[in-house]
PDB file of N, CA and C in Angstrom:
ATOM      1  N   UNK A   1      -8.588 -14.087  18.416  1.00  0.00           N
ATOM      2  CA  UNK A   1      -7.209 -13.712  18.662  1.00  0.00           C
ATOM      3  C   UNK A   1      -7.193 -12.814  19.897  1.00  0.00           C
ATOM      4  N   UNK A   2      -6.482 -12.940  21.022  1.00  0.00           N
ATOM      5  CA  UNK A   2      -6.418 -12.112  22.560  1.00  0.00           C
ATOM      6  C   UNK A   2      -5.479 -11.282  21.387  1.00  0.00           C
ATOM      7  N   UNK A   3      -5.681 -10.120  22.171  1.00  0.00           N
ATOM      8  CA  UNK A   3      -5.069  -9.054  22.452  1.00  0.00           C
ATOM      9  C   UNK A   3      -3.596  -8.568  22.385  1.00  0.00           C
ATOM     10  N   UNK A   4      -3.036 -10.030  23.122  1.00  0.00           N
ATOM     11  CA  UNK A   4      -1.134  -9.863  23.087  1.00  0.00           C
ATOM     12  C   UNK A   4      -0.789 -10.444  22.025  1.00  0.00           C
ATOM     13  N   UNK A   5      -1.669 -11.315  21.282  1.00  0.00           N
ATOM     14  CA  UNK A   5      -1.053 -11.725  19.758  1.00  0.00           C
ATOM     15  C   UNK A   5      -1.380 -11.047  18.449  1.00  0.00           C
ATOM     16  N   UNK A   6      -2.821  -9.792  18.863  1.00  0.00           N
ATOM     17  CA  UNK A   6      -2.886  -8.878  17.620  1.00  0.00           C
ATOM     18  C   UNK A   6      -1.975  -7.950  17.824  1.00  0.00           C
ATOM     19  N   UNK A   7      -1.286  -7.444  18.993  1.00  0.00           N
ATOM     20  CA  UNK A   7      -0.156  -6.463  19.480  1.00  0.00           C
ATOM     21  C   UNK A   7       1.339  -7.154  18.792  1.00  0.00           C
ATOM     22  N   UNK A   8       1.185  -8.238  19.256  1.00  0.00           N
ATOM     23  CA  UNK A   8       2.228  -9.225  18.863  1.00  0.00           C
ATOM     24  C   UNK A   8       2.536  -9.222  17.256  1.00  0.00           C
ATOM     25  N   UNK A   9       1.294  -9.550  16.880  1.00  0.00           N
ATOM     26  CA  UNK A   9       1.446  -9.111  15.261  1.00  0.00           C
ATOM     27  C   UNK A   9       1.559  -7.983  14.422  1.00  0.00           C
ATOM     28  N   UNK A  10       0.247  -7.148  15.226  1.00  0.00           N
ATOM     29  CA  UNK A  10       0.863  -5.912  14.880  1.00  0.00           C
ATOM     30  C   UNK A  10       2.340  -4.809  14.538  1.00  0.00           C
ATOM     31  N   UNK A  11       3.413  -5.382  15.596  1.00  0.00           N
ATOM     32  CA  UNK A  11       4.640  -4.947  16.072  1.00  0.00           C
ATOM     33  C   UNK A  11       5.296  -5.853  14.685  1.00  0.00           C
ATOM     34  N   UNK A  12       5.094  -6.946  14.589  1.00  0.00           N
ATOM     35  CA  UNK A  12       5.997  -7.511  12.760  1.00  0.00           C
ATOM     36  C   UNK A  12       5.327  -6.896  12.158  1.00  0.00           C
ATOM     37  N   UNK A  13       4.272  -7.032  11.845  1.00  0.00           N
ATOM     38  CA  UNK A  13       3.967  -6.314  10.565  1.00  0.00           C
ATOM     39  C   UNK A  13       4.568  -4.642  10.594  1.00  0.00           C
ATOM     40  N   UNK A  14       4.764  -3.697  11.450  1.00  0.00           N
ATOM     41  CA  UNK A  14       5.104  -2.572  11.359  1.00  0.00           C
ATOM     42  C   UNK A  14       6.588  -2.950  10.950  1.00  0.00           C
ATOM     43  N   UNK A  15       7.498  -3.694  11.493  1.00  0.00           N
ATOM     44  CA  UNK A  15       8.915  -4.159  11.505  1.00  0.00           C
ATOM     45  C   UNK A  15       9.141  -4.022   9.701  1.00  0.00           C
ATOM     46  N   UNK A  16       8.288  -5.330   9.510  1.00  0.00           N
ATOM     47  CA  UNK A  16       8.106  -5.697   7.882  1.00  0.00           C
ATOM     48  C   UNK A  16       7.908  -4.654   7.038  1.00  0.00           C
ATOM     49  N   UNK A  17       7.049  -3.604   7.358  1.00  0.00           N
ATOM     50  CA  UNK A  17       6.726  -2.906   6.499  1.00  0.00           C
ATOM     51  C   UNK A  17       7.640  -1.828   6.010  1.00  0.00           C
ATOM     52  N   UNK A  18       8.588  -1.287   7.240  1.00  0.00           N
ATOM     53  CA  UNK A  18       9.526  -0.052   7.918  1.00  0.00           C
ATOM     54  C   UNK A  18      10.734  -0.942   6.485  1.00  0.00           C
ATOM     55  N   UNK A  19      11.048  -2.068   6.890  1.00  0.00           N
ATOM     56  CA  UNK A  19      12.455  -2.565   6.121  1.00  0.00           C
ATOM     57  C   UNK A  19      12.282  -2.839   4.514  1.00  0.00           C
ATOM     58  N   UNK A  20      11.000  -3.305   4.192  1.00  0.00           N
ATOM     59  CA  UNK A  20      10.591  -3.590   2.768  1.00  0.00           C
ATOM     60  C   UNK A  20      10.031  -2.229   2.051  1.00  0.00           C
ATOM     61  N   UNK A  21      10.036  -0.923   2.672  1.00  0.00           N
ATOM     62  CA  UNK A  21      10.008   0.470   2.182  1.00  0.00           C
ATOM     63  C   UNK A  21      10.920   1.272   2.766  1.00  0.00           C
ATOM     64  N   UNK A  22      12.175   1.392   2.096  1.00  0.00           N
ATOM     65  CA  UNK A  22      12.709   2.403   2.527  1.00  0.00           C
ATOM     66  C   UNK A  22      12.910   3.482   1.539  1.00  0.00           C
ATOM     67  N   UNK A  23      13.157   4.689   2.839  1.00  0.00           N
ATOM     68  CA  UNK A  23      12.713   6.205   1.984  1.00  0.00           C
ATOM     69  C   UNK A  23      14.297   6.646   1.511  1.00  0.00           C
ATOM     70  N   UNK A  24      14.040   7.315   0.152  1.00  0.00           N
ATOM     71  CA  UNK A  24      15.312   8.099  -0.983  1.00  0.00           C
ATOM     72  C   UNK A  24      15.256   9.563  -0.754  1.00  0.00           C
ATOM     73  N   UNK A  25      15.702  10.260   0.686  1.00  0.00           N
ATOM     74  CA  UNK A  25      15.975  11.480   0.848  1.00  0.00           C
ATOM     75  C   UNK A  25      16.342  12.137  -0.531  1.00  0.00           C
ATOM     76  N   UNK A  26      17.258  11.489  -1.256  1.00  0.00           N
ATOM     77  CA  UNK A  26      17.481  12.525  -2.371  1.00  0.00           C
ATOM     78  C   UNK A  26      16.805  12.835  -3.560  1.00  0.00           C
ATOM     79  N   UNK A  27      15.635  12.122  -3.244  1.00  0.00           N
ATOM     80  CA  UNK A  27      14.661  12.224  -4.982  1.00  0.00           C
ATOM     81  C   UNK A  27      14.584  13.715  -4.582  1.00  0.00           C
ATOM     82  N   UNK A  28      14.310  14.112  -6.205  1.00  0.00           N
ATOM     83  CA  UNK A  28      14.188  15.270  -5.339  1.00  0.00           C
ATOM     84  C   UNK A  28      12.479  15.443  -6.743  1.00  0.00           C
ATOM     85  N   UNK A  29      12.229  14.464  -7.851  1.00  0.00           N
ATOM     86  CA  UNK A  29      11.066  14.816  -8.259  1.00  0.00           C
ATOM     87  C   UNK A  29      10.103  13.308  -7.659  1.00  0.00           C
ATOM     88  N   UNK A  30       9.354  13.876  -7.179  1.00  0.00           N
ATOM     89  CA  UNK A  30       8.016  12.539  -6.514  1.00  0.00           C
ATOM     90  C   UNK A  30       7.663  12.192  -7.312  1.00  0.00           C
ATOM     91  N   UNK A  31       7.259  10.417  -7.230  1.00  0.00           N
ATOM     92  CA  UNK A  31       7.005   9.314  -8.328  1.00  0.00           C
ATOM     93  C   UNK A  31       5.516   9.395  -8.186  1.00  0.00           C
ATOM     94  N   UNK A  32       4.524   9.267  -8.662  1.00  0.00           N
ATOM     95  CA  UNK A  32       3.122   9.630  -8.936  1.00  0.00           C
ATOM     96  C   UNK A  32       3.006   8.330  -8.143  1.00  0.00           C
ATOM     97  N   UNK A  33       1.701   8.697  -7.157  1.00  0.00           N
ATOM     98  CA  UNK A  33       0.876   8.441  -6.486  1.00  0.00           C
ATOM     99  C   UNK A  33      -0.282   8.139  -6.509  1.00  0.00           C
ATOM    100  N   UNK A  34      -0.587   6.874  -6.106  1.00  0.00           N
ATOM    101  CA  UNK A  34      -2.451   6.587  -6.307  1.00  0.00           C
ATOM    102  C   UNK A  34      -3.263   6.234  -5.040  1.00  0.00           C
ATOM    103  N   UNK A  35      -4.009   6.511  -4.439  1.00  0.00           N
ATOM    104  CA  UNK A  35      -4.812   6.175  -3.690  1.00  0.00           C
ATOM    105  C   UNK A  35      -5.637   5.214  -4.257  1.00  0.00           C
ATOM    106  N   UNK A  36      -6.430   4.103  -3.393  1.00  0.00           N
ATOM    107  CA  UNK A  36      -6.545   2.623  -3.405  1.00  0.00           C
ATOM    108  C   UNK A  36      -7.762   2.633  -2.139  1.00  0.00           C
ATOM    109  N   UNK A  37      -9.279   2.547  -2.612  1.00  0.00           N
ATOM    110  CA  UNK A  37      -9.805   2.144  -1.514  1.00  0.00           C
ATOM    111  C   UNK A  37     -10.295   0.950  -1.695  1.00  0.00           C
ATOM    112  N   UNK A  38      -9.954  -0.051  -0.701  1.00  0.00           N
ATOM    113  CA  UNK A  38     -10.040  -1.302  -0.640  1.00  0.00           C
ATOM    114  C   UNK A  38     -11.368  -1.527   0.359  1.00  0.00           C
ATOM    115  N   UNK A  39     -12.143  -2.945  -0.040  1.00  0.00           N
ATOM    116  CA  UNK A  39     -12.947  -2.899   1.010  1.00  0.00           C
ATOM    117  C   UNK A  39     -12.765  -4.502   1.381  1.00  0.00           C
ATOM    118  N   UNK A  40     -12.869  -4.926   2.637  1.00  0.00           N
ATOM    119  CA  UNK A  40     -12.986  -5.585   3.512  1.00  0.00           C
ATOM    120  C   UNK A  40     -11.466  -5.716   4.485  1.00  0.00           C
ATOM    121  N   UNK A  41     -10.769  -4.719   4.651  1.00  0.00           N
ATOM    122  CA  UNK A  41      -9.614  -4.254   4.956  1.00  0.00           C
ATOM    123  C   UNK A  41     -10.247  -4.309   6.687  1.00  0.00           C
ATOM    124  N   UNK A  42      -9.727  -5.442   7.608  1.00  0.00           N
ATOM    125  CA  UNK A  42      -9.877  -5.671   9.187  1.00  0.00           C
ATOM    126  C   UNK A  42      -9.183  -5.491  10.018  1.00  0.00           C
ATOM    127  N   UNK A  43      -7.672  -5.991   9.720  1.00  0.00           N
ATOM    128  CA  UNK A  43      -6.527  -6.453  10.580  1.00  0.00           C
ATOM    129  C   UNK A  43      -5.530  -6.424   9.460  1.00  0.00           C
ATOM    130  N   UNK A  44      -4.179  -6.308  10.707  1.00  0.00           N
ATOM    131  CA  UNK A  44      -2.837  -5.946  10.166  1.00  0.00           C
ATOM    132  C   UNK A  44      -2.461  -7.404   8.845  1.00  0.00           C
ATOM    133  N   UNK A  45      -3.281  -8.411   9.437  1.00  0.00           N
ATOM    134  CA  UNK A  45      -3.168  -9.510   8.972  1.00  0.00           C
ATOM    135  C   UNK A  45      -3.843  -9.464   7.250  1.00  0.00           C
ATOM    136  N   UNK A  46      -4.702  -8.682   7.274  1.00  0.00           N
ATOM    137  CA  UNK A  46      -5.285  -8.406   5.771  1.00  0.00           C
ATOM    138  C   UNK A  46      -4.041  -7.386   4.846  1.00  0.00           C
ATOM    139  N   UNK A  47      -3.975  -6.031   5.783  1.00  0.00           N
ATOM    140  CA  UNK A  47      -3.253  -5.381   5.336  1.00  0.00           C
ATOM    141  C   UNK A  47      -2.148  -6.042   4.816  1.00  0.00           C
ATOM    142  N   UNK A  48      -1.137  -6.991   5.513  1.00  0.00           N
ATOM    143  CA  UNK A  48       0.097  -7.837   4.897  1.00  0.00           C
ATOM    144  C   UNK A  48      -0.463  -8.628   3.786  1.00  0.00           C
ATOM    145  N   UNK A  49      -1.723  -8.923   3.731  1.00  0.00           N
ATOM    146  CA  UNK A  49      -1.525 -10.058   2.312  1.00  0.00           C
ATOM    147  C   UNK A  49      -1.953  -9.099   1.169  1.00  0.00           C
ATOM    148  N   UNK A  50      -2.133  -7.979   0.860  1.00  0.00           N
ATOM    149  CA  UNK A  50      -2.189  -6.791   0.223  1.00  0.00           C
ATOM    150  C   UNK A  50      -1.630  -6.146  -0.233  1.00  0.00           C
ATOM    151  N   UNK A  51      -0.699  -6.015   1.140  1.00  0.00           N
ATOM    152  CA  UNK A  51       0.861  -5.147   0.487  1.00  0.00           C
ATOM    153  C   UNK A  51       1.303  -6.644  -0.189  1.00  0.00           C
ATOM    154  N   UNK A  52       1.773  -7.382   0.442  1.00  0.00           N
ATOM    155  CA  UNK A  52       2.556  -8.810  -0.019  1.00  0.00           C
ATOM    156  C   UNK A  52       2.427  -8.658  -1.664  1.00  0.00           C
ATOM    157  N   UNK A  53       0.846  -8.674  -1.963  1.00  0.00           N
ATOM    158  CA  UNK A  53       0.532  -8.976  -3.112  1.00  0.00           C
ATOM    159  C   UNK A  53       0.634  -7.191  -4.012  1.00  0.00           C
ATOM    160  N   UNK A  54       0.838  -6.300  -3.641  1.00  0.00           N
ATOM    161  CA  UNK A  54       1.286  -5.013  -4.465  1.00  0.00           C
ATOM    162  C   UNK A  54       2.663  -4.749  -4.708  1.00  0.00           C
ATOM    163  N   UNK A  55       3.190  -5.519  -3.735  1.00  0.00           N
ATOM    164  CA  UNK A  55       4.404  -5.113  -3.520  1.00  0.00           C
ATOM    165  C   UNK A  55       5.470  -6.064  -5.063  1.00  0.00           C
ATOM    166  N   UNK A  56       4.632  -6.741  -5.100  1.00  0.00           N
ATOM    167  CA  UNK A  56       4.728  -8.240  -6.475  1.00  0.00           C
ATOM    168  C   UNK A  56       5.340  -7.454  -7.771  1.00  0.00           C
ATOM    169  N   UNK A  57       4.027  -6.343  -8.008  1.00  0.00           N
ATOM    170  CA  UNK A  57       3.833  -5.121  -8.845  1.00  0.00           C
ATOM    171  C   UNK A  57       5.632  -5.108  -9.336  1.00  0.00           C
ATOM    172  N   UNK A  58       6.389  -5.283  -9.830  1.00  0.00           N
ATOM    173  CA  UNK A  58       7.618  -4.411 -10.796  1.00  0.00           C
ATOM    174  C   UNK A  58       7.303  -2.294 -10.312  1.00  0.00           C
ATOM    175  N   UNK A  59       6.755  -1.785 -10.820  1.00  0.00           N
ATOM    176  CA  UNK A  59       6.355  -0.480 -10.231  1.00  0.00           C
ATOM    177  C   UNK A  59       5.886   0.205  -9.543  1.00  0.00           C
ATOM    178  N   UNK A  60       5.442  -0.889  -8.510  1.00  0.00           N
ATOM    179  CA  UNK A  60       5.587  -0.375  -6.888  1.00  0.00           C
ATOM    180  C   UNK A  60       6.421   0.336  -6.137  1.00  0.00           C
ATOM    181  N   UNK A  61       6.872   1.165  -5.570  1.00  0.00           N
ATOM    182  CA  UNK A  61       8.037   1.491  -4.691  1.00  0.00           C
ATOM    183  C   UNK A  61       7.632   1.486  -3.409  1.00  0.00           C
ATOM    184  N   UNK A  62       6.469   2.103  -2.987  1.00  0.00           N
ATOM    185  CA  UNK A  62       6.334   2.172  -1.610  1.00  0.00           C
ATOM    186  C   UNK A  62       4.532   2.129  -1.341  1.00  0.00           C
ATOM    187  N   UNK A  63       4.334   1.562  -0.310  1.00  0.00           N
ATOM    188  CA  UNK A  63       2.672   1.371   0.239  1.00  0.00           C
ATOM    189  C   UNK A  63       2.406   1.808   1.653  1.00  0.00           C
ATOM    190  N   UNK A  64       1.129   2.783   1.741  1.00  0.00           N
ATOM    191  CA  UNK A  64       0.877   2.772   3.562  1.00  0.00           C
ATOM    192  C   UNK A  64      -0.591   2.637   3.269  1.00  0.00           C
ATOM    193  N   UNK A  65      -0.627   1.927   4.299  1.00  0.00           N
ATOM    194  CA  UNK A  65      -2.326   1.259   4.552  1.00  0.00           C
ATOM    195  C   UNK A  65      -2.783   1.716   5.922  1.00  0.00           C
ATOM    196  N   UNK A  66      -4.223   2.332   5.528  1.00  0.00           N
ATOM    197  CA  UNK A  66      -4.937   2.889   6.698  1.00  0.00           C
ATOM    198  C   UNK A  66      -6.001   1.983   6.850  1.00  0.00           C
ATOM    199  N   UNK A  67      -5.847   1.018   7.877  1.00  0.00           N
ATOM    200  CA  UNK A  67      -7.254   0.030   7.638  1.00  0.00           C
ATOM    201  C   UNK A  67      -8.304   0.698   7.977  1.00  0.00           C
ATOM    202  N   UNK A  68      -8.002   1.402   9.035  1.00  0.00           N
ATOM    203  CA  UNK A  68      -9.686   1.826   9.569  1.00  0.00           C
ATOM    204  C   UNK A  68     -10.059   2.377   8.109  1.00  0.00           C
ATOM    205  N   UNK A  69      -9.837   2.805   7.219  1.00  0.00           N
ATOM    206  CA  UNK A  69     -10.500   4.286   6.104  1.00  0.00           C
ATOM    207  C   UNK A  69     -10.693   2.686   5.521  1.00  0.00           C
ATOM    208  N   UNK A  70      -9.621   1.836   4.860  1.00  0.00           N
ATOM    209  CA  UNK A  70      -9.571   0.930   3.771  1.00  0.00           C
ATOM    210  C   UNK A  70      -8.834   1.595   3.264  1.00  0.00           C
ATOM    211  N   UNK A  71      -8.605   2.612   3.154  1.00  0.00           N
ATOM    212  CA  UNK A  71      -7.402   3.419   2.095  1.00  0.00           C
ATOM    213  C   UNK A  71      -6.144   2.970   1.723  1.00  0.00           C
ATOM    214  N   UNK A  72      -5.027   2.771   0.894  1.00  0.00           N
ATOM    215  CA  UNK A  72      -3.963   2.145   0.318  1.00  0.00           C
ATOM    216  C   UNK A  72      -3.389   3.448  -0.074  1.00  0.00           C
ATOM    217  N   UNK A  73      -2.307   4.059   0.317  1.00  0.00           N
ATOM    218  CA  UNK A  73      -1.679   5.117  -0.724  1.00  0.00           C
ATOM    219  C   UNK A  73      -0.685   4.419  -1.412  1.00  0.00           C
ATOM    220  N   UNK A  74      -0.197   4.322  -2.739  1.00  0.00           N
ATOM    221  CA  UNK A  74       0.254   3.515  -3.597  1.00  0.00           C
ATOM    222  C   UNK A  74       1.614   4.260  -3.969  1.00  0.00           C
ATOM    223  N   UNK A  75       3.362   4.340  -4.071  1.00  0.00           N
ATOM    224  CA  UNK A  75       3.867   5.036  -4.838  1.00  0.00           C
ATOM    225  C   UNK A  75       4.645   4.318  -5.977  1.00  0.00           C
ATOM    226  N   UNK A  76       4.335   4.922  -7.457  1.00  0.00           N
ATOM    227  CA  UNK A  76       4.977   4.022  -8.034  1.00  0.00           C
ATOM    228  C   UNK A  76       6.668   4.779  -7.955  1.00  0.00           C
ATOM    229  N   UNK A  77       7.399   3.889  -8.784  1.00  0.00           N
ATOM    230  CA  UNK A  77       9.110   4.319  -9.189  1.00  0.00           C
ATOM    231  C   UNK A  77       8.551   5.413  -9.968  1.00  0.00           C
ATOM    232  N   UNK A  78       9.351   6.115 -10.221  1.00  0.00           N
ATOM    233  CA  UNK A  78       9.968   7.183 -11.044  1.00  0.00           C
ATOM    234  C   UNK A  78      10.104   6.687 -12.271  1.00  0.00           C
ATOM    235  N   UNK A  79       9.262   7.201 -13.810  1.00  0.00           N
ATOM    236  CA  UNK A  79       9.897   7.092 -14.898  1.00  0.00           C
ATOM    237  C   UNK A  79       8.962   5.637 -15.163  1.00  0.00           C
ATOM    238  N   UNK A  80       8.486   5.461 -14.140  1.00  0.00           N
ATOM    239  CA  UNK A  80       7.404   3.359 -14.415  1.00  0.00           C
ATOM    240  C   UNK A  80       5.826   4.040 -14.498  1.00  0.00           C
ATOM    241  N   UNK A  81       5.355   3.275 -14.601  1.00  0.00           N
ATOM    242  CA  UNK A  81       3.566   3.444 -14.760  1.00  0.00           C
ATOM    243  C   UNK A  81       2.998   2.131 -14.979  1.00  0.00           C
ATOM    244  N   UNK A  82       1.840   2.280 -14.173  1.00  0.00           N
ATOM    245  CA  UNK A  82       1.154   1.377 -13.543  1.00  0.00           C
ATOM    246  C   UNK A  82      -0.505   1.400 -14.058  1.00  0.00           C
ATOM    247  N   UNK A  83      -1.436   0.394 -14.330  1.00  0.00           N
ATOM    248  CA  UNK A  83      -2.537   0.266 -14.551  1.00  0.00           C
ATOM    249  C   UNK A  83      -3.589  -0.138 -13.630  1.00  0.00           C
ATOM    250  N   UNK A  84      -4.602   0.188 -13.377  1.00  0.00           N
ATOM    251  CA  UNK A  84      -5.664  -0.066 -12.682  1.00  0.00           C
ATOM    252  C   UNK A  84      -6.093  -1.657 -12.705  1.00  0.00           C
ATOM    253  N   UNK A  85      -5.981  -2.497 -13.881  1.00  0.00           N
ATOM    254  CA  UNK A  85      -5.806  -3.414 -13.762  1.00  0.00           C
ATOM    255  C   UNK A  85      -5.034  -4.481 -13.239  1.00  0.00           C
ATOM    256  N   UNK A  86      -3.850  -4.558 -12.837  1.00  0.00           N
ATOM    257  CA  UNK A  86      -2.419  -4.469 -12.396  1.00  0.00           C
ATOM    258  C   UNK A  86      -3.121  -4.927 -10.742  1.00  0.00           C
ATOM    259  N   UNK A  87      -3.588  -3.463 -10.387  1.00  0.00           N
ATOM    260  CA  UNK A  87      -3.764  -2.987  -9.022  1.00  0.00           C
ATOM    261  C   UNK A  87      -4.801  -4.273  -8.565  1.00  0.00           C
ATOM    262  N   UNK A  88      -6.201  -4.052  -9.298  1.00  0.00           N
ATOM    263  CA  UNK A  88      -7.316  -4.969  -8.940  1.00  0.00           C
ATOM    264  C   UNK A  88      -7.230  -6.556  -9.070  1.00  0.00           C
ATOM    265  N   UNK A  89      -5.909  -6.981 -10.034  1.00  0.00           N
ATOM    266  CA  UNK A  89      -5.836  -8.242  -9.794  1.00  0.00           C
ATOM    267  C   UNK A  89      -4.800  -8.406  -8.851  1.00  0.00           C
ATOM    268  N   UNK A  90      -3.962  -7.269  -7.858  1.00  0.00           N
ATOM    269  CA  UNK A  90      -3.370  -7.891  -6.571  1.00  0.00           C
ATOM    270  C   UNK A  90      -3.981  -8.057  -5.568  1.00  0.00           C
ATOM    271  N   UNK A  91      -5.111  -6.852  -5.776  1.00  0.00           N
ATOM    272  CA  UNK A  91      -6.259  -6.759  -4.514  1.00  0.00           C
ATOM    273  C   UNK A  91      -6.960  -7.742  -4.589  1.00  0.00           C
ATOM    274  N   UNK A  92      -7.541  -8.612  -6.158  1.00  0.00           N
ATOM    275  CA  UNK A  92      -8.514  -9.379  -5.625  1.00  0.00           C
ATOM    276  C   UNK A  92      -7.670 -10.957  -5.338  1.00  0.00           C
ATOM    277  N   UNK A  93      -6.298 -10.753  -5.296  1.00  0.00           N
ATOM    278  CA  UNK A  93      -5.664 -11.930  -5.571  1.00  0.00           C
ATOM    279  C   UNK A  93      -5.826 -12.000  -3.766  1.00  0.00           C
ATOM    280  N   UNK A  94      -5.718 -11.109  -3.495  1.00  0.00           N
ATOM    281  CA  UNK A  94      -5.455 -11.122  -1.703  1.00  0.00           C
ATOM    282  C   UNK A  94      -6.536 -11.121  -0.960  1.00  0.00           C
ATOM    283  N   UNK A  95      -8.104 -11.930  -1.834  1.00  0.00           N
ATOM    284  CA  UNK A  95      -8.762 -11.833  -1.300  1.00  0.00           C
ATOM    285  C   UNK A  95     -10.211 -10.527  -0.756  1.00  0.00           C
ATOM    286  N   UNK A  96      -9.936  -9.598  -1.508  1.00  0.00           N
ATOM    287  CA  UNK A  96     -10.411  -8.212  -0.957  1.00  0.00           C
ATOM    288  C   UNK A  96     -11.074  -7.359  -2.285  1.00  0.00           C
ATOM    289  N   UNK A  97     -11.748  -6.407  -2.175  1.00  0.00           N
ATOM    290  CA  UNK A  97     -12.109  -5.681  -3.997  1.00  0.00           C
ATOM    291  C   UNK A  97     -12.028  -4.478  -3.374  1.00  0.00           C
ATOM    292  N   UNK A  98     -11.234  -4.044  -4.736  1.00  0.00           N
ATOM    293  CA  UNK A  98     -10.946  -2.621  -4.923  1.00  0.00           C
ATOM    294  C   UNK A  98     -12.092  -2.036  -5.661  1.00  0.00           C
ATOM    295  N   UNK A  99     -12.287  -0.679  -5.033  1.00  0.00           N
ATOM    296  CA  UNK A  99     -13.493  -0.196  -4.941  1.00  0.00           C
ATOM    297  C   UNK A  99     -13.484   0.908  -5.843  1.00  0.00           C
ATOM    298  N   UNK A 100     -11.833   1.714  -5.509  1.00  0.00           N
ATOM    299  CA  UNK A 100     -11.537   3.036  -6.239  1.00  0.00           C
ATOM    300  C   UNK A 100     -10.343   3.100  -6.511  1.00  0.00           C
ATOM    301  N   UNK A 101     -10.105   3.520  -7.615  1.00  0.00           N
ATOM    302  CA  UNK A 101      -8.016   3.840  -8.133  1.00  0.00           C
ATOM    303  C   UNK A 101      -8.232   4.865  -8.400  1.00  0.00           C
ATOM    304  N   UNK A 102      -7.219   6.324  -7.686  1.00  0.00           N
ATOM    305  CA  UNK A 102      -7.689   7.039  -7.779  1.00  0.00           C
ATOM    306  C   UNK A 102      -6.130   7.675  -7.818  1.00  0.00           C
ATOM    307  N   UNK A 103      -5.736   8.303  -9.528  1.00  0.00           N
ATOM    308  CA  UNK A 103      -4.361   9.126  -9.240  1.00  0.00           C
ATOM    309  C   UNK A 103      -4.456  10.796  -8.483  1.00  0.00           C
ATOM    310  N   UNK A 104      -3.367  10.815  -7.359  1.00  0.00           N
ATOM    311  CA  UNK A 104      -3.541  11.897  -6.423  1.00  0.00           C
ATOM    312  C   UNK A 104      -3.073  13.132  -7.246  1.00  0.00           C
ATOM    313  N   UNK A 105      -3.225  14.311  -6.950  1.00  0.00           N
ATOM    314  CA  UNK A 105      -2.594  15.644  -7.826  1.00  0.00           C
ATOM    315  C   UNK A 105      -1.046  15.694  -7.690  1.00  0.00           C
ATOM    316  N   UNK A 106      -0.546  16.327  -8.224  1.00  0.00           N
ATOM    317  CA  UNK A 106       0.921  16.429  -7.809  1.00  0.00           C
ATOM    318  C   UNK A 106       1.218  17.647  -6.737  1.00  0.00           C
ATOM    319  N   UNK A 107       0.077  18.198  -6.114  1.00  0.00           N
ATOM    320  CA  UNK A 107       0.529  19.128  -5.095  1.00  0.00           C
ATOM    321  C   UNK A 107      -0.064  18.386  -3.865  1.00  0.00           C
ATOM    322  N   UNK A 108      -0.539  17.024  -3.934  1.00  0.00           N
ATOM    323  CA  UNK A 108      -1.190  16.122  -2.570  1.00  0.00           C
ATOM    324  C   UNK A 108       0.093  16.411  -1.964  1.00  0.00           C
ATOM    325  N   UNK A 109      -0.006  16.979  -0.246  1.00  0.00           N
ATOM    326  CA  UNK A 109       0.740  16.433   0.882  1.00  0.00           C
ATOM    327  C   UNK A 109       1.549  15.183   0.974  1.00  0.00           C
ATOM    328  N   UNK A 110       0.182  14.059   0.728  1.00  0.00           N
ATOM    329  CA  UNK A 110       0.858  12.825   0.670  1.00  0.00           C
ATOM    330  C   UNK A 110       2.040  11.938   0.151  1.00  0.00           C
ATOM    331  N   UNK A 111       2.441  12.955  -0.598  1.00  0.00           N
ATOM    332  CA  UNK A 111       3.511  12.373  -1.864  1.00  0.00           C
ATOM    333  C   UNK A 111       4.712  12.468  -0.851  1.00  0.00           C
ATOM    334  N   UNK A 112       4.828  13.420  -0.067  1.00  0.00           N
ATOM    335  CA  UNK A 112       6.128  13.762   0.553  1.00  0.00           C
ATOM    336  C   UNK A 112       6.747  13.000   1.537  1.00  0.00           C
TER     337      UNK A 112
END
């Protein structure tokens, strides 16, 4: 793949991701959070069939993927709960194995 079509792709997939998560200024209690290290995580192109397939999840609300780490931060809804099992059959559905499910504290940065 040159260069102007991983840029090229890159730029939808950010598009895709921005409109299929949008943020609820007014929560005002954060929905528990899991970190997700995935391994064989390359390209924006992996990352989309990942989210695609978490996003499936009913108690998903929101996903950001750090490929370089492999990392997945996961948020579920408010008031829903989610299983580790759940998680590893979207990851391995998309091709990829989850390595670690890992629920974050409730004072993680990340939640915000």
């Amino acid at each position: 793949m040159n260069i102007k079509k991983a840029l090229v792709f890159a730029g939808c997939f950010l598009v895709v991701t921005f409109f299929n998560n949008p943020v609820d200024a007014s929560s005002q209690s954060p929905s528990p959070v899991y970190q997700l290290r995935v391994d064989g995580l390359a390209c924006p192109f992996c990352a989309y069939g990942i989210e695609k397939n978490l996003m499936k999840i009913e108690a998903v609300e929101k996903i950001e993927i750090d490929i370089q780490s492999g990392i997945i931060t996961l948020w579920v809804k408010e008031g829903q709960s989610i299983k580790e099992e759940e998680i590893r059959n979207a990851v391995n559905n998309s091709g990829f194995t989850l390595r670690q499910f890992t629920k974050l504290p409730t004072s993680d940065p990340k939640r915000e």
